[in-house]
Every structure is written in C-alpha cells, then in structure tokens.
Protein backbone atom coordinates (compact mmCIF):
# COMPACT_ATOMS: atom_id res chain seq x y z
CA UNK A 1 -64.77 -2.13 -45.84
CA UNK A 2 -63.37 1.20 -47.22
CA UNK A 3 -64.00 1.87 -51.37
CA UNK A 4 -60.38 1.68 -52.75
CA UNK A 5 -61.55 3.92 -55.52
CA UNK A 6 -64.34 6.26 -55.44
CA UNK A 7 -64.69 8.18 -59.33
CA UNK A 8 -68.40 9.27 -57.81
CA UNK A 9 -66.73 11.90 -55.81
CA UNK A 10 -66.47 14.53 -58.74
CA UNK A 11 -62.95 13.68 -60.30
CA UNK A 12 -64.42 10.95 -62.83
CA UNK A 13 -67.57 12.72 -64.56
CA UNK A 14 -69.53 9.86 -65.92
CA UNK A 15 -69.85 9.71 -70.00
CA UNK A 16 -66.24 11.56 -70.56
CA UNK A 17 -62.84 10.40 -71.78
CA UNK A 18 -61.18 11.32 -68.46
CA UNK A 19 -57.40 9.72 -69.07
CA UNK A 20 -54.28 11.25 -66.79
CA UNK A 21 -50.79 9.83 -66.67
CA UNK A 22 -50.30 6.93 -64.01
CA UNK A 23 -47.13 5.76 -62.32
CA UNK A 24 -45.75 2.68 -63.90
CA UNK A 25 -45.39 1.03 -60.74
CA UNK A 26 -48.94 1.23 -60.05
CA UNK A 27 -49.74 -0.63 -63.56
CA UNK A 28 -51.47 -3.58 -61.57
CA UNK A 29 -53.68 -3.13 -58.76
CA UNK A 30 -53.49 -6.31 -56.11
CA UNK A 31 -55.55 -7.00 -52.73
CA UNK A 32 -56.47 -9.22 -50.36
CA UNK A 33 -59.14 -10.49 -52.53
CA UNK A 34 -56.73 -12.03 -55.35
CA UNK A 35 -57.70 -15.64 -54.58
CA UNK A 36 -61.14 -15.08 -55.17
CA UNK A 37 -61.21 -13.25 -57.81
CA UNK A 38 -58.95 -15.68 -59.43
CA UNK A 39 -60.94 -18.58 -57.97
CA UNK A 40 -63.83 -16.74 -60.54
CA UNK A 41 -61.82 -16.01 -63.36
CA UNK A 42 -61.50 -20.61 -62.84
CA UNK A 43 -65.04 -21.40 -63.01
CA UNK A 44 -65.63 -18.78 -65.85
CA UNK A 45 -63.08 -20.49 -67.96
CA UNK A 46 -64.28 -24.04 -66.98
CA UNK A 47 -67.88 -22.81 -67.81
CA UNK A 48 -68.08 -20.39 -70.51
CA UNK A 49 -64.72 -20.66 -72.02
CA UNK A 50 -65.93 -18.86 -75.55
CA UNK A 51 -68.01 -16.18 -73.72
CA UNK A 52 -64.90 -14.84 -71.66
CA UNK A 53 -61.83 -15.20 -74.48
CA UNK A 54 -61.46 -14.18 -78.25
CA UNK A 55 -58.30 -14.01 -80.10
CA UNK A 56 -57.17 -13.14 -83.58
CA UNK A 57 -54.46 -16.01 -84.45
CA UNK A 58 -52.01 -13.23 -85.46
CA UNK A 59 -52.34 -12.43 -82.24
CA UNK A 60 -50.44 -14.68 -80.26
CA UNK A 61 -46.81 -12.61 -80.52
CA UNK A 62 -48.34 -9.66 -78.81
CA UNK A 63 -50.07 -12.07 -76.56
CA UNK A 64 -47.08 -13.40 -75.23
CA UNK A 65 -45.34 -9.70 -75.28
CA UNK A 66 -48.10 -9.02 -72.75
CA UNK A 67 -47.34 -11.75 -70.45
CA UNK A 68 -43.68 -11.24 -70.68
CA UNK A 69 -44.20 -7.39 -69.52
CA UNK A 70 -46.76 -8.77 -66.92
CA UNK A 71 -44.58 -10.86 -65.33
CA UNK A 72 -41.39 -8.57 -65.03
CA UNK A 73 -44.11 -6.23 -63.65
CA UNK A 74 -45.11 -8.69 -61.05
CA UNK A 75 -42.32 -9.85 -59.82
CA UNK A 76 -40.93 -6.91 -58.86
CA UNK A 77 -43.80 -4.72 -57.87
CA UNK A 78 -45.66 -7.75 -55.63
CA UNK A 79 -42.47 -9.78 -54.68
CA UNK A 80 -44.38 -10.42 -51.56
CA UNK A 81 -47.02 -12.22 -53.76
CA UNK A 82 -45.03 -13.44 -56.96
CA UNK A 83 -42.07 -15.81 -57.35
CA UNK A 84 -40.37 -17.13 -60.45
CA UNK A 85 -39.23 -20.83 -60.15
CA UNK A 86 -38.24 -22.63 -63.45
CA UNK A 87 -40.42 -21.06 -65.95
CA UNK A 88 -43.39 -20.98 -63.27
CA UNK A 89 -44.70 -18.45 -61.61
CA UNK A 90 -45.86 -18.99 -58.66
CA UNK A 91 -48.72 -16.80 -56.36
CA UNK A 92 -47.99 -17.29 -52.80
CA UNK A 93 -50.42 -18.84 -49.98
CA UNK A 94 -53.03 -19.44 -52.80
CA UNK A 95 -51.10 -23.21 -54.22
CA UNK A 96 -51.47 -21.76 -58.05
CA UNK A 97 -48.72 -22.37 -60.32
CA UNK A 98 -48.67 -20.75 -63.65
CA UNK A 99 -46.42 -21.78 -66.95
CA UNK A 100 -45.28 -18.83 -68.17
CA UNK A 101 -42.28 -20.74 -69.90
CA UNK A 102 -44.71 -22.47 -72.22
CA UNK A 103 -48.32 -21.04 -71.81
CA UNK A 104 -49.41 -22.55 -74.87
CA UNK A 105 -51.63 -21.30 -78.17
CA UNK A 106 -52.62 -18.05 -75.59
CA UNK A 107 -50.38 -16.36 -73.58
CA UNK A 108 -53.22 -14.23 -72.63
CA UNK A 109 -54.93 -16.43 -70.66
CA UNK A 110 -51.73 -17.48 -68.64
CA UNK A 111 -51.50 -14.01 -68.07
CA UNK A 112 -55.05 -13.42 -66.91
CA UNK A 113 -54.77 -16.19 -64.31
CA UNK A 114 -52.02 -14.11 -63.09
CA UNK A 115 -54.24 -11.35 -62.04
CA UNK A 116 -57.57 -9.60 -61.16
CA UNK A 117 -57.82 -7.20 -64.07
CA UNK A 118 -58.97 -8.25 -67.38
CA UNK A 119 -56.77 -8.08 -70.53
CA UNK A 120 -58.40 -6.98 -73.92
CA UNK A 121 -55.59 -6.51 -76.99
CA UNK A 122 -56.45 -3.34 -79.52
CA UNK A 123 -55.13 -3.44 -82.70
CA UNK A 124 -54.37 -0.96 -85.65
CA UNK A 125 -55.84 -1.96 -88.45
CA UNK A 126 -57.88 0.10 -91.74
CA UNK A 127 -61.04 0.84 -89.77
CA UNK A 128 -58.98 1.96 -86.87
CA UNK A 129 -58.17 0.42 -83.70
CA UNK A 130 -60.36 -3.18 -83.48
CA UNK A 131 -60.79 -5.59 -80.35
CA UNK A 132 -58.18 -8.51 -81.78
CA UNK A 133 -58.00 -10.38 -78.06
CA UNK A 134 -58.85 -10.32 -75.11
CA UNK A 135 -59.68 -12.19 -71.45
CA UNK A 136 -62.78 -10.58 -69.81
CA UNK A 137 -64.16 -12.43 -67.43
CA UNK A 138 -65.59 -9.65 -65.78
CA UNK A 139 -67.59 -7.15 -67.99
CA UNK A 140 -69.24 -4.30 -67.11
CA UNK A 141 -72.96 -4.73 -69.02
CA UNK A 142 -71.37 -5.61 -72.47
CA UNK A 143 -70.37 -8.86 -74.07
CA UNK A 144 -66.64 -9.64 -75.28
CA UNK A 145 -67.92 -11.92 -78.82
CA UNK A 146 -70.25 -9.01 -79.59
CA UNK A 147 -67.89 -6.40 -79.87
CA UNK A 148 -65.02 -9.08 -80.98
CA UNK A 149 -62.94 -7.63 -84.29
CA UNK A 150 -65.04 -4.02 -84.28
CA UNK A 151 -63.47 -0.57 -83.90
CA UNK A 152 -63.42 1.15 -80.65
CA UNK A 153 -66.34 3.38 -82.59
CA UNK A 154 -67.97 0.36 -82.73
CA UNK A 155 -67.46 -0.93 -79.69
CA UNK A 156 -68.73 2.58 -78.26
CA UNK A 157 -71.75 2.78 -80.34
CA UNK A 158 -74.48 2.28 -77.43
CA UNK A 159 -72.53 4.40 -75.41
CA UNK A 160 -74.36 8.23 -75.70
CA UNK A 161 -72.06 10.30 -76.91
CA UNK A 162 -69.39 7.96 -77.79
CA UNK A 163 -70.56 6.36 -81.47
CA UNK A 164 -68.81 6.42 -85.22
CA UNK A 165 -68.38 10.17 -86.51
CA UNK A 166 -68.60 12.04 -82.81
CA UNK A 167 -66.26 13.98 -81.44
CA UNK A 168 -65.77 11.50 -78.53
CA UNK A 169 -64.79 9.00 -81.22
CA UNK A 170 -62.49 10.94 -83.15
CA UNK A 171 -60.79 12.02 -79.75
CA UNK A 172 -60.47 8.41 -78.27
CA UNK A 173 -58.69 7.48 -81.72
CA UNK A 174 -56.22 10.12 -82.02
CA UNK A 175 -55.55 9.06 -78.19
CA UNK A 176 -54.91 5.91 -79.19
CA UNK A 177 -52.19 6.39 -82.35
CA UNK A 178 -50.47 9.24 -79.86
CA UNK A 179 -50.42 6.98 -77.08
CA UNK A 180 -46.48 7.02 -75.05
CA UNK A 181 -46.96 6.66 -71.79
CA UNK A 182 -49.28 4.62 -68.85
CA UNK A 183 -52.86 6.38 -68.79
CA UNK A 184 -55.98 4.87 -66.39
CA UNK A 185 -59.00 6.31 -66.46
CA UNK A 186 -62.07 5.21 -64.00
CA UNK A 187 -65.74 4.46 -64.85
CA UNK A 188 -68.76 4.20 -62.03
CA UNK A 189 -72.11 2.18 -62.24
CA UNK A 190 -74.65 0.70 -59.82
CA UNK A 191 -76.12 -2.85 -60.63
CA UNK A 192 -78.37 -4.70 -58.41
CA UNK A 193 -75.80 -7.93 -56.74
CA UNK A 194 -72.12 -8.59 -56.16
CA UNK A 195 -71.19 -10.09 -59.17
CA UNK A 196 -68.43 -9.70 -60.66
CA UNK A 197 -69.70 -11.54 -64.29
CA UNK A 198 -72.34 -9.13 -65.54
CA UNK A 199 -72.48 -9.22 -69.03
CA UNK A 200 -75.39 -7.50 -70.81
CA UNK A 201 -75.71 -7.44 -75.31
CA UNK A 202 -76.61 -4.52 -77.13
CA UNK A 203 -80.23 -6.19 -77.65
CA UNK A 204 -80.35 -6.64 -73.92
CA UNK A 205 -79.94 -3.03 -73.33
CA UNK A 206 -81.91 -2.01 -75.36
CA UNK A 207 -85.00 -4.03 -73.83
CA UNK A 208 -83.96 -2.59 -70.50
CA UNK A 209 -84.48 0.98 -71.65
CA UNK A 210 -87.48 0.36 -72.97
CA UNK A 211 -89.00 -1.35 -70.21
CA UNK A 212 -87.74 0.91 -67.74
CA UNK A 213 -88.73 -1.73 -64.65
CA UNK A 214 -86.45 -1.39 -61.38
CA UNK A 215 -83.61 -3.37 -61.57
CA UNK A 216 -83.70 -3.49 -57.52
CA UNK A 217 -86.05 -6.46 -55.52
CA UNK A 218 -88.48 -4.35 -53.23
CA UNK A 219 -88.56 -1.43 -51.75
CA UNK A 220 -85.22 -1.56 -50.25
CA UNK A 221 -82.68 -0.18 -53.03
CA UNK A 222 -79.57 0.58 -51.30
CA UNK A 223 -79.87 -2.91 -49.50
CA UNK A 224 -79.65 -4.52 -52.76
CA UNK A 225 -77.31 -2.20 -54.51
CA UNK A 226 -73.45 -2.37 -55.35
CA UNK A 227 -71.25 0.23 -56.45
CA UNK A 228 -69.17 -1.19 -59.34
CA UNK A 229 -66.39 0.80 -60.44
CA UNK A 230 -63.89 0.19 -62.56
CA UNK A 231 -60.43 0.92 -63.06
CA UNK A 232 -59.07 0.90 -66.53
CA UNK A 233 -55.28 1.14 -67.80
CA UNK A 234 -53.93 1.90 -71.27
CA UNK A 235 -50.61 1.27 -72.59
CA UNK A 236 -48.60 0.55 -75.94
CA UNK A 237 -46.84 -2.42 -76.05
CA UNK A 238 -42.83 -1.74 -77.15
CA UNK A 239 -42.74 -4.72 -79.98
CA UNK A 240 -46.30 -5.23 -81.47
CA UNK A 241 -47.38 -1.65 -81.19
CA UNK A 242 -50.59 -2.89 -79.97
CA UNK A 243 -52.86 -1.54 -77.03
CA UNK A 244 -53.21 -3.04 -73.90
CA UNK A 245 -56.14 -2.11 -72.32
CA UNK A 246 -56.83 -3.44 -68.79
CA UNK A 247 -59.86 -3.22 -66.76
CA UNK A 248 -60.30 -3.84 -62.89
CA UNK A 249 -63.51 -4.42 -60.95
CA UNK A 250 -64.51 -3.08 -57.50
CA UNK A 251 -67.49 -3.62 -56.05
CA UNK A 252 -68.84 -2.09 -53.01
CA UNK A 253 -72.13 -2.51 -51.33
CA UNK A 254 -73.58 1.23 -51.60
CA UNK A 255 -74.44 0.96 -47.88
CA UNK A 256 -70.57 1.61 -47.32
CA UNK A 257 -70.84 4.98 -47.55
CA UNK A 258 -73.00 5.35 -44.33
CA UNK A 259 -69.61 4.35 -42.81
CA UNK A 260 -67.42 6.03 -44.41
CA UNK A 261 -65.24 8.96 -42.92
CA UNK A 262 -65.73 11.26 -46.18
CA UNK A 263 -69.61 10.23 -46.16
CA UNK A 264 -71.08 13.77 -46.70
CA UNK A 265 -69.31 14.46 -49.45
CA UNK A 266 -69.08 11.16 -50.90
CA UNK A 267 -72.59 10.76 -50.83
CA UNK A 268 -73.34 14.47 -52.39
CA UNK A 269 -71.17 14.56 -54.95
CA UNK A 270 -72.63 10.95 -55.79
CA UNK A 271 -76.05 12.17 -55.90
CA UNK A 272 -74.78 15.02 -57.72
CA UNK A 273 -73.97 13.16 -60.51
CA UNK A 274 -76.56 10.80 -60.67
CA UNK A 275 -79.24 13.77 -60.66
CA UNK A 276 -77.27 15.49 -64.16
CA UNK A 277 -77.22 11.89 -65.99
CA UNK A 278 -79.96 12.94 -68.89
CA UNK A 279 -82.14 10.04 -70.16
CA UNK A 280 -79.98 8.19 -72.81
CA UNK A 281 -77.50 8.25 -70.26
CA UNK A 282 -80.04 6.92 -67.56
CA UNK A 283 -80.49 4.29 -70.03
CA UNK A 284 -77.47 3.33 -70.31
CA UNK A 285 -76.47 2.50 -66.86
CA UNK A 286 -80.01 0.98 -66.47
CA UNK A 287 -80.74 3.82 -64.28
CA UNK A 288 -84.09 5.19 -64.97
CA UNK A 289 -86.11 3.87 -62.94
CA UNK A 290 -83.85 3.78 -59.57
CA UNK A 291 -82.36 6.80 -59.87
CA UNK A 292 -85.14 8.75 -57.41
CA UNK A 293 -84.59 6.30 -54.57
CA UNK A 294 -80.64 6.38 -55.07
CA UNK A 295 -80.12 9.75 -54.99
CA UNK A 296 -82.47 9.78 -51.45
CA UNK A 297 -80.48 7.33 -49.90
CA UNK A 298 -77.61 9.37 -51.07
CA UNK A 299 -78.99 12.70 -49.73
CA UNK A 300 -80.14 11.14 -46.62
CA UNK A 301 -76.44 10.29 -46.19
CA UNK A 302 -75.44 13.77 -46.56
CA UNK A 303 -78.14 15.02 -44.57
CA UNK A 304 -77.43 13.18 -41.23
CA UNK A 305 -73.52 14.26 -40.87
C-alpha cells in the first residue's frame, strides 16, 4: 500500500490556508476502494441519516446544479467506471444504479452516492459565507449539525488561528467572494483506527485537551495509528454562485512508511512537523500526549535508511 497523498512531506504546513490551482480533470479523485467507501457512505445513511446530511430548502436548485456538473464530470473523466442509461447512472462491477433523472427532494445525496468525497454547499449570505448543505459522511473530528447554517468563521472557531476577526478568517473570506477557478488544498491528522466516520463536537474537543490521556491502546502507537489525510476541492458553481466544497479521506496505517521508497524523508519531514505544532495546535489534532512516541517512530524511520 503506497499513500496516494502525503501533505506531511513539507508542501502542506499544518494550520495554513495552503490553496493552488488544480486541473479540472482531476476534480474527483477515484480508486479501487470506491465500493467500499460507498458501501459506508450506505450504512451511514441507513443509520444516522440526520447526523451525515443538512440542507437549507432553498437549497435544492444548487443541489441539483451540483449533481448535474458531477455527472458530466464523471462520465467523461471515469468512463471506465460511469455509464449513463435512461436517466441512471450506473457504477460498473459494483450493481449500483443511481437516479439522477429524478433524485428527489436532494440531489445531493444522489450525488454523494456517486462518489467517495463528501459534498458540503457554502452559501453567501449577510454574515458571510454559511454551511447551507451538505453530505459528510466522513468528518474529520467535527460534526456536520453543529456547524450547520454558521459562517466559515464560525465553523473555524476551534481551529487556532482560524476564528471570527483573524487574519486567517478575513483571508479565507475574501478567497471565497474572488473564487474563479478549481483550488484543493490538503489537511494531515493521526487518529487512533481506520475509520473513516470520526466525528468529534466542539465540547468533545474540548474534554480531550483537557484531559490530555493517549488516544493510542498500549504501548504500541504506530501499531494502532492511521494517517488520515484529506483532500479538499473548492469551486463556484456557474448558476447558484454557491461554493462547492469537497472533501476526500485517505487513510493509511502510519506503519506504511517503513515501506515506503521515499521513507527517510517522508518520515523526517513528518516528524518535522509534528515537533513545531505548539500546544493549542497539539490540542487540536488530539496530539499532546502522543506526539513524543510519534515523532520516535518517525525518527527511527529516518534513522535506519
């Protein structure tokens, strides 16, 4: 297993904005582990359908804009993987069928069982730019009804750095309204399982940083640990003028990098950064009190070549 992405290695510094220009064609990121990913996105919807979607009803036109744009996208970029038969589409050697002729009250979910990256609609409003839908079935420690109809400043507040009336803020919003073109942008944590449905409230983060336990059974961190990185895209949508922002998981067991060809450097520039996160930061990422044994794995790594 080789990391598709891997931010760690210097060109993503954790806690900053970070956005370049990306090739429309690589809008969508697909692999081999579509079905399963999908299969999740299922049992999430089956299980906790309010937890994982949230929409505005004025939303619905700009939902469907999105699936429209998704599907042309599809289609031809993944032709391989993506058919479109009578108002269908259809995702070879996995049997699933999606109406994307009449996906009912929210075209957002049809177009979330479409892929593996999850769909979360910004839009414009007096306060700024406010979460008015989205499909996240996979956060990364936050919860989609908490931060539900706030501002991105909002949204941001736990983040250090990133809260109403910084600079970060003010940046991230003029980014927003001056927005013409595909951005991404990648984001790096390290959590203590595979899953791909971690969701964590403000209140829960909070106790974590004040407790400061390990997050990591025993002695053995890097057996336990996963490198979850995320991919996110940003683009304005022609019609509504709303944001599209898309996320996509990867998750790695951190023992990959013992393997990998680019090990030494992988693994120092990964310690690197974990050794300059300061202690709100630490916090953040639920850190604090693994940190020490990461970055030894991580040296050890770099040490032995």
């Amino acid at each position: 297993m080789i990391p598709v992405h891997t931010p760690y290695d210097g060109t993503s510094k954790p806690f900053a904005v970070g956005l370049k220009q990306a090739d429309a064609r690589d809008w969508i990121e697909s692999d081999d582990h579509l079905e399963a990913y999908l299969t999740e996105k299922d049992r999430l919807y089956a299980a906790l359908p309010d937890k994982v979607f949230v929409a505005e009803p004025e939303t619905r036109a700009a939902q469907q804009e999105v699936l429209d744009l998704l599907v042309a996208h599809l289609v031809e970029r993944y032709p391989e993987i993506y058919r479109l038969e009578g108002g269908r589409c259809i995702i070879a050697d996995t049997g699933r069928v999606v109406d994307v002729a009449d996906p009912g009250n929210y075209p957002l979910i049809a177009a979330s069982r479409l892929v593996q990256e999850d769909l979360i609609l910004m839009r414009r409003g007096e306060n700024g730019w406010r979460l008015a839908a989205g499909s996240l079935c996979f956060p990364s420690s936050w919860k989609l009804t908490e931060k539900f109809g706030l501002p991105i400043h909002d949204i941001h507040g736990p983040v250090p750095g990133f809260g109403p009336g910084t600079r970060m803020a003010e940046l991230i919003a003029r980014m927003f309204d001056k927005l013409a073109v595909l951005v991404e942008r990648f984001n790096w944590s390290v959590q203590a399982n595979g899953e791909l449905y971690h969701p964590l409230s403000d209140r829960q983060r909070l106790a974590r940083s004040a407790a400061a336990d390990s997050n990591f059974p025993g002695a053995d961190v890097a057996g336990h640990a996963f490198i979850r990185v995320e991919r996110q895209t940003l683009r304005k949508l022609p019609v509504s003028g709303d944001v599209l922002f898309t996320i996509r998981i990867y998750l790695d067991p951190l023992t990959v990098l013992a393997r990998h060809e680019d090990r030494v450097r992988l693994a120092a520039s990964f310690a690197e950064q974990l050794t300059s996160l300061e202690r709100d930061q630490l916090d953040y990422k639920g850190l604090a009190a693994d940190r020490g044994r990461l970055v030894a794995f991580l040296d050890g790594i770099a040490r032995a070549g």
